[in-house]
N, C-alpha and C. Protein backbone atom coordinates (compact mmCIF):
# COMPACT_ATOMS: atom_id res chain seq x y z
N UNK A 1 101.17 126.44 90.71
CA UNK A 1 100.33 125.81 91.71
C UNK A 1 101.06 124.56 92.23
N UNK A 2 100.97 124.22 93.71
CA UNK A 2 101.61 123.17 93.98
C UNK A 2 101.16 122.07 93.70
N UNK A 3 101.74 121.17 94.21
CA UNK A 3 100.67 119.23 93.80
C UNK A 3 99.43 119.15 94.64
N UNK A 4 99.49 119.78 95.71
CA UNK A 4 99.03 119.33 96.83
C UNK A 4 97.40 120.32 96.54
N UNK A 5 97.73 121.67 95.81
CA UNK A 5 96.59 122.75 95.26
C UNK A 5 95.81 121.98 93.91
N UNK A 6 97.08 121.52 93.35
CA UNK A 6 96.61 121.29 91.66
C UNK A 6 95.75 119.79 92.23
N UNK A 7 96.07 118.94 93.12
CA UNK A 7 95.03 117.70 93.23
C UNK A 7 93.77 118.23 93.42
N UNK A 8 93.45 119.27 94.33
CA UNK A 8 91.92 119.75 95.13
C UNK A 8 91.63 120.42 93.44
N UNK A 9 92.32 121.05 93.02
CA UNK A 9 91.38 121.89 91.94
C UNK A 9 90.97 121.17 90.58
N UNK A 10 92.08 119.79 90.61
CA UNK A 10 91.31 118.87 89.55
C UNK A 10 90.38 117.81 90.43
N UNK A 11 90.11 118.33 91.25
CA UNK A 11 88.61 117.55 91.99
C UNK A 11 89.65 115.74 92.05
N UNK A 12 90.34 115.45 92.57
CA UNK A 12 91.40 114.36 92.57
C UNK A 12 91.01 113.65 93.52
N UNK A 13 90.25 112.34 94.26
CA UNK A 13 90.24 112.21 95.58
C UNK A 13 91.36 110.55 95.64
N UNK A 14 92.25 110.82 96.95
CA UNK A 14 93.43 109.34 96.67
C UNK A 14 92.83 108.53 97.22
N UNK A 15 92.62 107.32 96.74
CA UNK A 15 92.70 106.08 98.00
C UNK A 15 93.81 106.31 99.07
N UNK A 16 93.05 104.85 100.24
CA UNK A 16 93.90 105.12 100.90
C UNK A 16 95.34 104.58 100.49
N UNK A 17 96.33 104.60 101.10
CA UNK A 17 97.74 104.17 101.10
C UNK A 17 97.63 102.47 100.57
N UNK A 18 98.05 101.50 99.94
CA UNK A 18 97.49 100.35 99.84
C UNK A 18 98.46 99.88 101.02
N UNK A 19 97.97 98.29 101.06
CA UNK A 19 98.74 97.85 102.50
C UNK A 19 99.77 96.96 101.66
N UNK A 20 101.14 96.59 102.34
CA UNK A 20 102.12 96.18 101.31
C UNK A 20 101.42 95.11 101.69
N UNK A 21 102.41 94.06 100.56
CA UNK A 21 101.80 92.75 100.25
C UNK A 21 103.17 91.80 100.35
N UNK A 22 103.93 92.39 101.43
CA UNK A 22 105.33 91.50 101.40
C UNK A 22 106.50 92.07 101.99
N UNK A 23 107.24 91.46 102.48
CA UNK A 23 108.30 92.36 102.86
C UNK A 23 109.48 93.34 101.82
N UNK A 24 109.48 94.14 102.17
CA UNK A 24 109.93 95.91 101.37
C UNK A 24 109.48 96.89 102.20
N UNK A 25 110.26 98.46 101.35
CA UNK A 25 109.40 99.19 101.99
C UNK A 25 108.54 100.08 100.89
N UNK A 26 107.36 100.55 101.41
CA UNK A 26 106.45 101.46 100.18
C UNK A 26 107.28 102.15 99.06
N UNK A 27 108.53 103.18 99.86
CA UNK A 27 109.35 104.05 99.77
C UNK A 27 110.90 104.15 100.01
N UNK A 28 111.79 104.49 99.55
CA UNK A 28 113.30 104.15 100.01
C UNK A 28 113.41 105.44 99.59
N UNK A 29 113.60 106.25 100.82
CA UNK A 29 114.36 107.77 100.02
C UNK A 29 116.07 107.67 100.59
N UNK A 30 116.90 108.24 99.63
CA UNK A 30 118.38 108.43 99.48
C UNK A 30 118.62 109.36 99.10
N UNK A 31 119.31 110.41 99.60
CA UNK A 31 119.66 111.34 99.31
C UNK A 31 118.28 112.27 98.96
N UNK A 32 118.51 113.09 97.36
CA UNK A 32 117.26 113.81 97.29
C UNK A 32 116.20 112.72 96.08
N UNK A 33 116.51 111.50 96.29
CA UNK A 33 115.43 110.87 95.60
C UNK A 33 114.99 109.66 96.25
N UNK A 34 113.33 109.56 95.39
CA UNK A 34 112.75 108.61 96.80
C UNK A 34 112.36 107.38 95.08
N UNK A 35 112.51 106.43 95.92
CA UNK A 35 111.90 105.03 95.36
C UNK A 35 111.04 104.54 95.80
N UNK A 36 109.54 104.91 94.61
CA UNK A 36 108.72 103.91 95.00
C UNK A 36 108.02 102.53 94.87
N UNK A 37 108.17 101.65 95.52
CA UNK A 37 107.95 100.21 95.12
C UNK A 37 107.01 100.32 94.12
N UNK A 38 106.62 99.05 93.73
CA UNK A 38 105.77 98.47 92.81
C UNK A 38 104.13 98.84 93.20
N UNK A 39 103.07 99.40 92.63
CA UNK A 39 101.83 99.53 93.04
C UNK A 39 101.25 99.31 92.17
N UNK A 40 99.66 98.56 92.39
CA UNK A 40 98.82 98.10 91.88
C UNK A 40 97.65 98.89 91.28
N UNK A 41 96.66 98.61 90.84
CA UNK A 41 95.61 99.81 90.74
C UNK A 41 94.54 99.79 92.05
N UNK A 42 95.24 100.16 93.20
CA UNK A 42 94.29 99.76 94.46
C UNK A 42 93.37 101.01 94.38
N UNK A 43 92.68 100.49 94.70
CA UNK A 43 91.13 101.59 94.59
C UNK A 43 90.55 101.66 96.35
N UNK A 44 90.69 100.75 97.59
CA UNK A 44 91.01 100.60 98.45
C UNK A 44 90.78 99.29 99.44
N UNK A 45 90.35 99.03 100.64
CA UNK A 45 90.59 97.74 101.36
C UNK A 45 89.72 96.60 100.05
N UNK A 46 91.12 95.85 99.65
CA UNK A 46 90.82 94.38 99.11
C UNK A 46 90.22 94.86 97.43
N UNK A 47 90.63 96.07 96.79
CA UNK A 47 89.60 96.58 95.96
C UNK A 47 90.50 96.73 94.68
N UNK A 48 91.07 96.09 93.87
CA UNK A 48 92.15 96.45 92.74
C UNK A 48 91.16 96.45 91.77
N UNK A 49 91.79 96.73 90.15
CA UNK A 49 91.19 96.34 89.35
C UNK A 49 92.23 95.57 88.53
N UNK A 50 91.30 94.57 88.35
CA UNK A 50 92.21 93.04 87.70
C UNK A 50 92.02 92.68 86.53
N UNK A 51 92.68 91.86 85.58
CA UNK A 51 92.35 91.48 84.24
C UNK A 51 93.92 91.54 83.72
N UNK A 52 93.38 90.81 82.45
CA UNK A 52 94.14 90.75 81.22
C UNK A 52 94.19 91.96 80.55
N UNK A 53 94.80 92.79 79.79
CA UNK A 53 94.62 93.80 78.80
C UNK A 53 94.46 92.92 77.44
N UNK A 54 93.67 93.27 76.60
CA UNK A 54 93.91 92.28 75.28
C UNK A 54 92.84 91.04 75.74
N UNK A 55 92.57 90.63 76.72
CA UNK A 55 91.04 89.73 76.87
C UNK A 55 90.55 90.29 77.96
N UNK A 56 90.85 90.27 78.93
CA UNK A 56 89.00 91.02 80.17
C UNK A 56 88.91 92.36 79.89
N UNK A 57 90.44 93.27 79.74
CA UNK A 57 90.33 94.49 79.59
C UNK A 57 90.76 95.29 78.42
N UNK A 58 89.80 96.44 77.84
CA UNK A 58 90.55 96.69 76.13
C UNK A 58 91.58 98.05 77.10
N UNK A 59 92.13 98.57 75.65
CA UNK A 59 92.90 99.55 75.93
C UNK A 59 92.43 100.76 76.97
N UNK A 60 91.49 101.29 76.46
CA UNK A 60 90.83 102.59 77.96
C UNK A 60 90.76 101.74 79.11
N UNK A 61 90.17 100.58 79.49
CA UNK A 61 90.35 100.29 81.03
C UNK A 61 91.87 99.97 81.13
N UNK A 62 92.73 99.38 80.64
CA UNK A 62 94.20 99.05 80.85
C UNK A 62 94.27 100.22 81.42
N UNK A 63 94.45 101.59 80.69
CA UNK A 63 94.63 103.08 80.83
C UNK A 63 94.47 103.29 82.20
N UNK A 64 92.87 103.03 82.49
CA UNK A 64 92.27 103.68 83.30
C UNK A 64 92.68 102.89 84.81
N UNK A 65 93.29 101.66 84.58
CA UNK A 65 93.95 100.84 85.85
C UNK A 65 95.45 101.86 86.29
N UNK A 66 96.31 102.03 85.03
CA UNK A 66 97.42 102.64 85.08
C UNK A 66 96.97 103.86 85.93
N UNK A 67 96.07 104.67 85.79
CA UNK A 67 96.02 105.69 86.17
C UNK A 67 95.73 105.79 87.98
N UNK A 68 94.49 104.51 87.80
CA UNK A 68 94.13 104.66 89.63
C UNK A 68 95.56 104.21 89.95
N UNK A 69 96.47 103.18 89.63
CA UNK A 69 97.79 102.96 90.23
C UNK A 69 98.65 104.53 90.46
N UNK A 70 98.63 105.33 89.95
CA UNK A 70 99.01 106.64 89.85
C UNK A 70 98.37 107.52 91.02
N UNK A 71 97.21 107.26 91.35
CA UNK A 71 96.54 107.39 92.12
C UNK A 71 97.18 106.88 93.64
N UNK A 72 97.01 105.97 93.62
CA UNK A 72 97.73 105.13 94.93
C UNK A 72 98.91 105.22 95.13
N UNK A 73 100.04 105.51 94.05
CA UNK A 73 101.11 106.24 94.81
C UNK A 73 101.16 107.33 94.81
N UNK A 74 100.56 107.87 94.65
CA UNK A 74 100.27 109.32 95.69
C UNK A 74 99.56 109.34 96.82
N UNK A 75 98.82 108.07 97.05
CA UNK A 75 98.64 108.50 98.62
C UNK A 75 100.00 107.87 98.73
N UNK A 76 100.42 106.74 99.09
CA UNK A 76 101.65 106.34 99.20
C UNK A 76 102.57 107.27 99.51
N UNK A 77 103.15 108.30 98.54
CA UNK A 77 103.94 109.06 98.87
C UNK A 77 103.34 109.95 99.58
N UNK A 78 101.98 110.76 99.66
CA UNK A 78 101.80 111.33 100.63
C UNK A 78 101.69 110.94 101.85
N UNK A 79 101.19 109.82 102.08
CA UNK A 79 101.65 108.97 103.50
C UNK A 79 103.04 109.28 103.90
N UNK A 80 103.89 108.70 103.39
CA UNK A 80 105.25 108.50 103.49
C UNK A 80 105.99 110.18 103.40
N UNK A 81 105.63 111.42 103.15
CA UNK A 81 106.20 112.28 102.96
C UNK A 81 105.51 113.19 103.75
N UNK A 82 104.47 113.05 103.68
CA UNK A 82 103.69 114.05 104.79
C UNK A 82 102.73 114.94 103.59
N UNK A 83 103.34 115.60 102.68
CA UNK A 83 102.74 116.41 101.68
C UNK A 83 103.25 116.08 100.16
N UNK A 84 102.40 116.27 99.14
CA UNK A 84 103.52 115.92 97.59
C UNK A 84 104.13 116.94 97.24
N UNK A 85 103.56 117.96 98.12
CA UNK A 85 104.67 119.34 97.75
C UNK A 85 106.22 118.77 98.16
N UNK A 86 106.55 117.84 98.96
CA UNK A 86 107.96 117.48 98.49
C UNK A 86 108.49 117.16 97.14
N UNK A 87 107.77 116.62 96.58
CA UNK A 87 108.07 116.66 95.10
C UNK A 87 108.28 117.01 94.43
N UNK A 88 109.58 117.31 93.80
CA UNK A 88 110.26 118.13 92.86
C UNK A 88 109.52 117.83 91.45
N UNK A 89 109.73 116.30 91.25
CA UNK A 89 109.80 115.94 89.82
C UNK A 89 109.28 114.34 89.69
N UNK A 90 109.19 114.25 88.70
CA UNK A 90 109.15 112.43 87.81
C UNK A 90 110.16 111.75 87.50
N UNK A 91 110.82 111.06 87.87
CA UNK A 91 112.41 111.20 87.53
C UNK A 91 111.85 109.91 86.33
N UNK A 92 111.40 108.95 86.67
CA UNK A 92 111.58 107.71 86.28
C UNK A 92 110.03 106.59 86.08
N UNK A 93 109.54 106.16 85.50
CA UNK A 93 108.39 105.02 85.67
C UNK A 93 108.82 104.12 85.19
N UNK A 94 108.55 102.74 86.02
CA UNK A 94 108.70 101.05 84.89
C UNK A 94 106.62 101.03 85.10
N UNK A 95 106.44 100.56 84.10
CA UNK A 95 105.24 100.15 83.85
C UNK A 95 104.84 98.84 83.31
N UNK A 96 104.43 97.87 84.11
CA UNK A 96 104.31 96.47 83.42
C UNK A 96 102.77 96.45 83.39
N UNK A 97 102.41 95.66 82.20
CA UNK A 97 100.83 95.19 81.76
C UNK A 97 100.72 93.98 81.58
N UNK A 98 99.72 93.33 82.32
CA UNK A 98 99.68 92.12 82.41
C UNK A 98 98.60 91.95 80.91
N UNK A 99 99.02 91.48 80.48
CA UNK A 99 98.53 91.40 78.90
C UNK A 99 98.42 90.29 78.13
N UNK A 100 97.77 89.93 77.30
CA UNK A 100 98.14 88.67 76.02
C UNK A 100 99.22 88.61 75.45
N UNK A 101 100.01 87.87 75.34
CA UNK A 101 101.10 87.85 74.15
C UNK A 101 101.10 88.96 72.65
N UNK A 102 99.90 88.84 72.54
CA UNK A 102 99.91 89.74 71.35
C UNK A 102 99.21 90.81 71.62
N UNK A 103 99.55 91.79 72.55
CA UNK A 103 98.98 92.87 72.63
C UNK A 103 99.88 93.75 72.78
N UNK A 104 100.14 94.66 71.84
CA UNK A 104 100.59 95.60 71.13
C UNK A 104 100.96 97.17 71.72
N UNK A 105 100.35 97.50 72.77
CA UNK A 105 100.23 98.74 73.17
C UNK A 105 100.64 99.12 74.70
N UNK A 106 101.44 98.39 74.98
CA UNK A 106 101.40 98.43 76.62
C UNK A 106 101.92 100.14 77.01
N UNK A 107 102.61 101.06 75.79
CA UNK A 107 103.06 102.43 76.21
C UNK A 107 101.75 103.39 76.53
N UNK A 108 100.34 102.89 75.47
CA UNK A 108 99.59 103.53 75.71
C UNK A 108 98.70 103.55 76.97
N UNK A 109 98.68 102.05 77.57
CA UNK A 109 98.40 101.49 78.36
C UNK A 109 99.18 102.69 79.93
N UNK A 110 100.10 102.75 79.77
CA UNK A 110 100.92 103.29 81.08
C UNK A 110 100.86 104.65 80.95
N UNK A 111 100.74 105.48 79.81
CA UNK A 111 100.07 106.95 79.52
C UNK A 111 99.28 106.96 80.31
N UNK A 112 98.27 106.62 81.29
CA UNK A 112 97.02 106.44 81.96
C UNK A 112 97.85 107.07 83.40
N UNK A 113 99.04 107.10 84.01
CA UNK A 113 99.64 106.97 84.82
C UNK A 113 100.03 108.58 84.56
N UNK A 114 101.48 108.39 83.49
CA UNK A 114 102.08 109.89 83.01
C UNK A 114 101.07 110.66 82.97
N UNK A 115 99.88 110.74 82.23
CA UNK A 115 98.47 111.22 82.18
C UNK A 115 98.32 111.74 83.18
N UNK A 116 97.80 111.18 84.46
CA UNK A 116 98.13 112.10 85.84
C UNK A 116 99.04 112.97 86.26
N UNK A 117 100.34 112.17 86.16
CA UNK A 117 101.65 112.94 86.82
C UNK A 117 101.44 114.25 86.15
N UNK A 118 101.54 114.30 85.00
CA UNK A 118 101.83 115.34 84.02
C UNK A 118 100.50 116.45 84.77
N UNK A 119 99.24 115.90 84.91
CA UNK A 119 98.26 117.19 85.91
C UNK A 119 98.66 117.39 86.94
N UNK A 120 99.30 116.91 87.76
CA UNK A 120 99.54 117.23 89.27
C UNK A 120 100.64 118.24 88.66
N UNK A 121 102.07 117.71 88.59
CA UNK A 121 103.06 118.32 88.76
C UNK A 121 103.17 119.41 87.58
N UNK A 122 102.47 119.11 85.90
CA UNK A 122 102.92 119.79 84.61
C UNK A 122 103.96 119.39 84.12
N UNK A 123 103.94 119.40 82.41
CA UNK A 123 104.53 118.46 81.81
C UNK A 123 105.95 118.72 81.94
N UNK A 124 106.47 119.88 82.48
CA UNK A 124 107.68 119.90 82.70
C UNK A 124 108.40 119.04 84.11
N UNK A 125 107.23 119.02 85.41
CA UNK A 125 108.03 118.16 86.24
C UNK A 125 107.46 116.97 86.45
N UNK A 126 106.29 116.47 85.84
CA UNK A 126 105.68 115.10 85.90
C UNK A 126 105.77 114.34 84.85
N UNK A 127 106.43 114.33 83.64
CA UNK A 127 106.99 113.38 82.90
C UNK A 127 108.51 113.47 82.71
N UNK A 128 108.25 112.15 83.19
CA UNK A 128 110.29 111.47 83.27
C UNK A 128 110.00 110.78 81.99
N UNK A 129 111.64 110.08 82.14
CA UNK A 129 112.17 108.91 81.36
C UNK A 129 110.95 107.64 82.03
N UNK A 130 110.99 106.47 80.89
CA UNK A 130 109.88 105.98 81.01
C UNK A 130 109.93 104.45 80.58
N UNK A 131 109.75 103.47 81.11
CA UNK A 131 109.66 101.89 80.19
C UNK A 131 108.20 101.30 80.48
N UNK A 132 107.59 100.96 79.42
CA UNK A 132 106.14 100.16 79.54
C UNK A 132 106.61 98.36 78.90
N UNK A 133 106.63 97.45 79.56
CA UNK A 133 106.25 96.12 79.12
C UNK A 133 105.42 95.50 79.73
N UNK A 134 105.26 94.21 78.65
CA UNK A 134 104.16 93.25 78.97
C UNK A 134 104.34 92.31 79.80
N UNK A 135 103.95 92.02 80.85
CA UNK A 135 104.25 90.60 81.54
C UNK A 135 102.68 89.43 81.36
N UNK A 136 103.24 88.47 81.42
CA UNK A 136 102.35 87.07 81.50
C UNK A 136 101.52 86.85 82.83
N UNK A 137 102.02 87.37 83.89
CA UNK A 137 101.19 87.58 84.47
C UNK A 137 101.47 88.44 85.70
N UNK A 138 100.97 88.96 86.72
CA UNK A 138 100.79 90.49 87.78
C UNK A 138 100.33 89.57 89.51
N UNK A 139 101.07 89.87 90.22
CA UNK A 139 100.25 89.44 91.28
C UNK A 139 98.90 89.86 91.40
N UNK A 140 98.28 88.81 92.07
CA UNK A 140 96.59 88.82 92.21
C UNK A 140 95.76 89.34 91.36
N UNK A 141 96.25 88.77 89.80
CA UNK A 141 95.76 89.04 88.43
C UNK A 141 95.55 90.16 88.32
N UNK A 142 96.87 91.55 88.91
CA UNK A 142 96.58 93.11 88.80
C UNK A 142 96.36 93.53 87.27
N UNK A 143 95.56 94.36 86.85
CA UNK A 143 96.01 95.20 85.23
C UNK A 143 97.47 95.59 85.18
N UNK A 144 98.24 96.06 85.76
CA UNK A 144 98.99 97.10 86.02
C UNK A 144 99.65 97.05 87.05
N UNK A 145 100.96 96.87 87.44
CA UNK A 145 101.96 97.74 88.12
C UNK A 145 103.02 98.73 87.80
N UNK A 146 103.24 99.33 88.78
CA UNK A 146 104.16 100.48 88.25
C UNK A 146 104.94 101.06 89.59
N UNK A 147 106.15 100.76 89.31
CA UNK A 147 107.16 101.69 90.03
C UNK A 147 107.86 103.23 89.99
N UNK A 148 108.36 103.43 90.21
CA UNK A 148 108.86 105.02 90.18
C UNK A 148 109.79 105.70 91.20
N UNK A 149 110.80 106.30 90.46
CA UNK A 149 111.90 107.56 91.26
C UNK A 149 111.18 108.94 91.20
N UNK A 150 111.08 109.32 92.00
CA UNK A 150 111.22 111.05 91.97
C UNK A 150 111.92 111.85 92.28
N UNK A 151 112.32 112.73 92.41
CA UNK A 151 113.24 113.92 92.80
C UNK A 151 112.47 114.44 93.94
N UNK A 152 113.21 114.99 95.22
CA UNK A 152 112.51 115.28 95.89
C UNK A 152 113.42 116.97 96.13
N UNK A 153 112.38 117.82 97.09
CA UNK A 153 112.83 118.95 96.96
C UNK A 153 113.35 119.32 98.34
N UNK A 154 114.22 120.36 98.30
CA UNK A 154 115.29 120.51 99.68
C UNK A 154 114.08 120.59 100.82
């Protein structure tokens, strides 16, 4: 099943595209792989979900931020690509959690993200190579950002 079948049949609906927040671009494709900037957990106009992991937010909402961010770059890339059936693969995720110093779990935290990929595409082309850390703090006190390479298809 493609990405574009497997979203409608897991009942999936995207926000819209978020609006950048700076100069870049959403997307940099080169050759057959595309780079996608940094995204937030936008849910849509002016609508993130924000916090600490480890004080405003426990582990399932951290998760569950990672995941709407997962969410939003896929509209993103479907904006930018026209369909996700361009999408070959997962090549790559950085995952940062804006977190307490002592909070312990930021890989499980970004599973919330792979978690998706892995339904759209299947665990063979939606989990890549992978880094989760903690940062001190996220623009506009985000849970979660997350970047990403994919492979794209001829």
């Amino acid at each position: 099943m493609n990405p574009e079948a497997r979203l409608e049949s897991l009942g999936l609906t995207l926000p819209p595209a978020p609006p950048k927040g700076g100069i870049y671009k959403p997307v940099v494709i080169t050759g057959n792989l595309a780079y996608v900037s940094g995204h937030g957990p936008y849910r849509g106009p002016g609508d993130y979900l924000t916090g600490r992991v480890g004080a405003d937010l426990d582990l399932e909402a951290g998760r569950q931020a990672a995941r709407q961010v997962g969410l939003a770059m896929l509209a993103t890339l479907r904006q930018e690509l026209g369909s996700l059936d361009r999408v070959g693969r997962v090549i790559k995720l950085l995952g940062m959690v804006n977190s307490t110093p002592d909070f312990p779990d930021h890989p499980k935290v970004i599973n919330g993200c792979s978690e998706l990929f892995a339904e759209v595409w299947g665990e063979e082309h939606g989990i890549g190579a992978r880094s989760a850390v903690g940062m001190g703090s996220l623009p506009g006190n985000i849970a979660v950002e997350i970047e990403a390479i994919f492979e794209l298809r001829d």
